[in-house]
Protein backbone atom coordinates (compact mmCIF):
# COMPACT_ATOMS: atom_id res chain seq x y z
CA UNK A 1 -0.41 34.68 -8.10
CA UNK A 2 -1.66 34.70 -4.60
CA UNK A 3 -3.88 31.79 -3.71
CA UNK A 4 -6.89 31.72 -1.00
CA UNK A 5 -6.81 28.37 1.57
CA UNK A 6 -10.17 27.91 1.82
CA UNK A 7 -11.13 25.19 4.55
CA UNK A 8 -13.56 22.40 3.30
CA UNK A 9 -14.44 19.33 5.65
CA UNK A 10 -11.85 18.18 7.69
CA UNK A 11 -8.70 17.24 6.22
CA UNK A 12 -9.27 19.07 3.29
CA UNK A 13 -7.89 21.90 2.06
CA UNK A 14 -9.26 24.42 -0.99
CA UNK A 15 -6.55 26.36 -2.69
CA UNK A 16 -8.55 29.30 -5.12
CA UNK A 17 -5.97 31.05 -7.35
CA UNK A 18 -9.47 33.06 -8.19
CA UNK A 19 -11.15 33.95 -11.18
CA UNK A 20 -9.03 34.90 -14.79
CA UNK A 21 -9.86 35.21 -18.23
CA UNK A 22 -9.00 32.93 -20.63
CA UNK A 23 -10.29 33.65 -24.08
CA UNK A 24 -12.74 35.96 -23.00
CA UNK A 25 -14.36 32.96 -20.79
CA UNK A 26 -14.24 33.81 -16.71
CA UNK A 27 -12.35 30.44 -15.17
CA UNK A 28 -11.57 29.35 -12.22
CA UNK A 29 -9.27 27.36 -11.05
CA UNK A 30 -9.15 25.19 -7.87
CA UNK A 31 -6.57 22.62 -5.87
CA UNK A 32 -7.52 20.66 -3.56
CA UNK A 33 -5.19 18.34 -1.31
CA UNK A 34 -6.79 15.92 0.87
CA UNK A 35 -5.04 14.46 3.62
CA UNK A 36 -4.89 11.02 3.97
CA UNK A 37 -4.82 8.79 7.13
CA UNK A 38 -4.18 5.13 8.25
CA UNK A 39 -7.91 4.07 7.50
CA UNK A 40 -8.62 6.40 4.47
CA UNK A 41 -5.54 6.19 2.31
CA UNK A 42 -5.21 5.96 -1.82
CA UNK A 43 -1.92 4.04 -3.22
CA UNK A 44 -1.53 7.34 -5.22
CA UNK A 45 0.75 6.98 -8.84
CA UNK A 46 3.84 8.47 -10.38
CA UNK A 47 3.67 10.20 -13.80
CA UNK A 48 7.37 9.64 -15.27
CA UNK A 49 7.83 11.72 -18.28
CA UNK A 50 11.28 10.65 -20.21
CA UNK A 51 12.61 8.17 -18.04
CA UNK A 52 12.64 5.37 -16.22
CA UNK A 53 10.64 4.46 -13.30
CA UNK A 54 13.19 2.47 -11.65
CA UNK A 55 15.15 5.86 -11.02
CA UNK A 56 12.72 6.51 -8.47
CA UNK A 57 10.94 5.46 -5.33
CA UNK A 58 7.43 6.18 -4.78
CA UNK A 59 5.47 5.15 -1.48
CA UNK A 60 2.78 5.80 0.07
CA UNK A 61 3.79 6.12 4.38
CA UNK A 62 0.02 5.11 5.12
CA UNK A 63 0.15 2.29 3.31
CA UNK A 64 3.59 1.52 4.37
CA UNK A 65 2.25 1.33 8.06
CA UNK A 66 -1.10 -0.82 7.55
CA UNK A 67 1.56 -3.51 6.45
CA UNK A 68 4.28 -2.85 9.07
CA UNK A 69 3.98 -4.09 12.57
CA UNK A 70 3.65 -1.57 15.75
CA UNK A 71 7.07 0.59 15.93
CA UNK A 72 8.47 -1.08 12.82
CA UNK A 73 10.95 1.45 11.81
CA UNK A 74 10.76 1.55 7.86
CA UNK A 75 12.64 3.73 5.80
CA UNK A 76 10.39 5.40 3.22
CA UNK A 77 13.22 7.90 1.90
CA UNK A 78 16.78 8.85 2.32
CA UNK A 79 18.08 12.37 1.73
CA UNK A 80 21.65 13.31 2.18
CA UNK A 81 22.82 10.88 4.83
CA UNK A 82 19.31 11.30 6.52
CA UNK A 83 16.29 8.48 6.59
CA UNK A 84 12.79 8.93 7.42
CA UNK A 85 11.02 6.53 8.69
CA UNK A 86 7.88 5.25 8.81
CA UNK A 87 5.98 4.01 12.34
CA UNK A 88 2.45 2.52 12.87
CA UNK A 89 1.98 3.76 16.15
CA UNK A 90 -0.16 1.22 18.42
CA UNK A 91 0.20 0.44 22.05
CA UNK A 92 3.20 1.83 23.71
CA UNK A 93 6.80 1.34 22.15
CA UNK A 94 9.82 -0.02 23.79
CA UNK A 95 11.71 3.02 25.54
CA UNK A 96 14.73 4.01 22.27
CA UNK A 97 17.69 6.68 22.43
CA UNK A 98 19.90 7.89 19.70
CA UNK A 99 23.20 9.81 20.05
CA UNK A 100 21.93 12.31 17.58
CA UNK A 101 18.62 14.43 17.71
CA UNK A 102 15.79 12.86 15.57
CA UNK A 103 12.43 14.28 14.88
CA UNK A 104 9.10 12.67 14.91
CA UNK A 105 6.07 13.97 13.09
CA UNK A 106 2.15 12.18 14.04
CA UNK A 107 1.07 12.33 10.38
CA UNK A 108 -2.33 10.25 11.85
CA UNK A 109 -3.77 9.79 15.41
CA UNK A 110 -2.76 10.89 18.69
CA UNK A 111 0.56 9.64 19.99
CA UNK A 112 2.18 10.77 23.61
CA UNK A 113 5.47 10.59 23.53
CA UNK A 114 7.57 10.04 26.72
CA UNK A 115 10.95 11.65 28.05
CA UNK A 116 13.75 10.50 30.21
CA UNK A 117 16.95 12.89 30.24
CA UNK A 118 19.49 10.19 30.53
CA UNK A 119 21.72 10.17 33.41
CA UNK A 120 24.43 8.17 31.35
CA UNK A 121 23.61 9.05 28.05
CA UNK A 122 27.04 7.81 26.55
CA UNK A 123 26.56 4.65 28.80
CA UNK A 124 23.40 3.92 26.81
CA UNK A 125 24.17 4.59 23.08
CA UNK A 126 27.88 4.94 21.94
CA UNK A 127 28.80 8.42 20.60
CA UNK A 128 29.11 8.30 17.05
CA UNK A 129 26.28 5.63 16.73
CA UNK A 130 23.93 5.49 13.83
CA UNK A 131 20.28 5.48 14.39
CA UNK A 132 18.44 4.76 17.04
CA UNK A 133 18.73 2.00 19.54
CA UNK A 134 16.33 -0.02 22.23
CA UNK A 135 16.96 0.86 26.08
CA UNK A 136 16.35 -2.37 27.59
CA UNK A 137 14.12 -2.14 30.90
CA UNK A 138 13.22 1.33 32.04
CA UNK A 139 15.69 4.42 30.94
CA UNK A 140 17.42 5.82 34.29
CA UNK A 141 17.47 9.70 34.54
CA UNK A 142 14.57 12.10 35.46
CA UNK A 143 11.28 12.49 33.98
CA UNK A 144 11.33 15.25 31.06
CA UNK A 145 7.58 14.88 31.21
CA UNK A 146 5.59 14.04 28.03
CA UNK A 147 4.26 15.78 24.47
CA UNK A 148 1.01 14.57 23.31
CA UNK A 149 0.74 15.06 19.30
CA UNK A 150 -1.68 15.03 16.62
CA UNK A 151 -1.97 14.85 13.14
CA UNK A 152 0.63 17.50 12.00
CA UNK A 153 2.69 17.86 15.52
CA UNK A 154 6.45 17.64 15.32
CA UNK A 155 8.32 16.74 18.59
CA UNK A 156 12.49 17.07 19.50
CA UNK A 157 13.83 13.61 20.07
CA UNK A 158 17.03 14.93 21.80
CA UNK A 159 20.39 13.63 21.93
CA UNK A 160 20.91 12.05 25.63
CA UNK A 161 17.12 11.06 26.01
CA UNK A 162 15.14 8.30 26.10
CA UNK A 163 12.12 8.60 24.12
CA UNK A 164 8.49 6.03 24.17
CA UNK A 165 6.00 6.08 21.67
CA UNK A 166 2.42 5.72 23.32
CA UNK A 167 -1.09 5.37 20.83
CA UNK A 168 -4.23 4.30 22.43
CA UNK A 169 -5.72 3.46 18.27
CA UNK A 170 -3.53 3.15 15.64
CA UNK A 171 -2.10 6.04 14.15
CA UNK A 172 1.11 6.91 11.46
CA UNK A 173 4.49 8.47 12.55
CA UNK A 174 7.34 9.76 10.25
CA UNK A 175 10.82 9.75 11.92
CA UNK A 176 13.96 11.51 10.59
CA UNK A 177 16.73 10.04 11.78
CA UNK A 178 20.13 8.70 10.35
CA UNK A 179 20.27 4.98 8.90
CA UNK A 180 20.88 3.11 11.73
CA UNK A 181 20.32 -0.68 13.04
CA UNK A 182 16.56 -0.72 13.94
CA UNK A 183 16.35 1.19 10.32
CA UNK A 184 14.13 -1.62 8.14
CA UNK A 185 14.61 -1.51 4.18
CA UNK A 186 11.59 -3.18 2.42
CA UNK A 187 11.92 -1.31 -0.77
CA UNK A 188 11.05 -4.37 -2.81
CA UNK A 189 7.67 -4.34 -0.59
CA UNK A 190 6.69 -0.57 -0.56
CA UNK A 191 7.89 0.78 -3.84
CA UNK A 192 5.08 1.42 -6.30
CA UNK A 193 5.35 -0.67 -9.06
């Protein structure tokens, strides 16, 4: 069936499968997702049908980041050796680097996000380590430049960078990466329950 996105209001989005019988009664049928955001978020819930709800982790990532301090890295999910994190993004960040690419998605506000190519890169995080790490002081290399996003903008993280995290208001970030020592676990805290 092929659905129709309708736009409604900002943030919200109408799916319309259209109109079908059903009985001899016309009916129609319609989705809608609403997009949440730091200020304007609901818990949500988990429907569990024949089993139990400790087999599964359910958080919200806006309400994750109202509790978690500026740059807080918290895991919100792992998949497959990966972890994504997530950021309240306020202020600027220290500067971080990874020896693997990561990806950062602005699921709320505007963040700019700064880039140094590294002129050391293995100098500055080990090869082979996990995660992320904080560059202490100012990264040395050249200027990549910088990538403001909003809500919905992805940006490359790349292997021998430094990256920054700059929000003028407070805004949400979600951060694939791999489990690493900046990673924060507060399951007990974020899980719904």
């Amino acid at each position: 069936m092929a659905l129709e996105a309708v736009k409604s209001g900002e943030g919200v989005l109408l799916l319309v499968p259209g109109n079908r019988e059903v009985g001899g009664i016309m009916m129609t049928t319609k989705f809608e997702t609403t997009f949440g955001s730091l200020g304007d978020f609901s818990k949500g819930e988990l429907e569990i049908i024949n089993d139990d709800p400790k087999n599964y982790v359910f958080s919200n990532i806006f309400d994750v980041a109202s509790r978690s301090r500026p740059y807080e890295k918290v895991v919100v999910a792992i998949n497959l050796g990966y972890v994504f994190e997530t950021l309240r993004a306020e202020g600027t960040s220290t500067w971080f680097a990874a020896a693997h690419d990561e990806f950062a998605i602005v699921m709320d506000g505007v963040v700019a996000v700064d880039l140094v190519k590294l002129d050391a890169p293995d100098a500055v995080v080990p090869p082979g380590q996990r995660g992320a790490i904080a560059v202490e002081g100012t990264p040395v290399g050249r200027k990549m430049g910088y990538v403001k996003c909003k809500r919905g903008h992805q940006v490359l993280l790349p292997k021998g960078a430094a990256y920054r995290f700059r929000a003028d208001k407070p805004g949400v970030i979600l951060l694939q990466t791999v489990d690493g020592a900046l990673s924060v676990h507060k399951w007990a805290d974020i899980c719904y329950k």
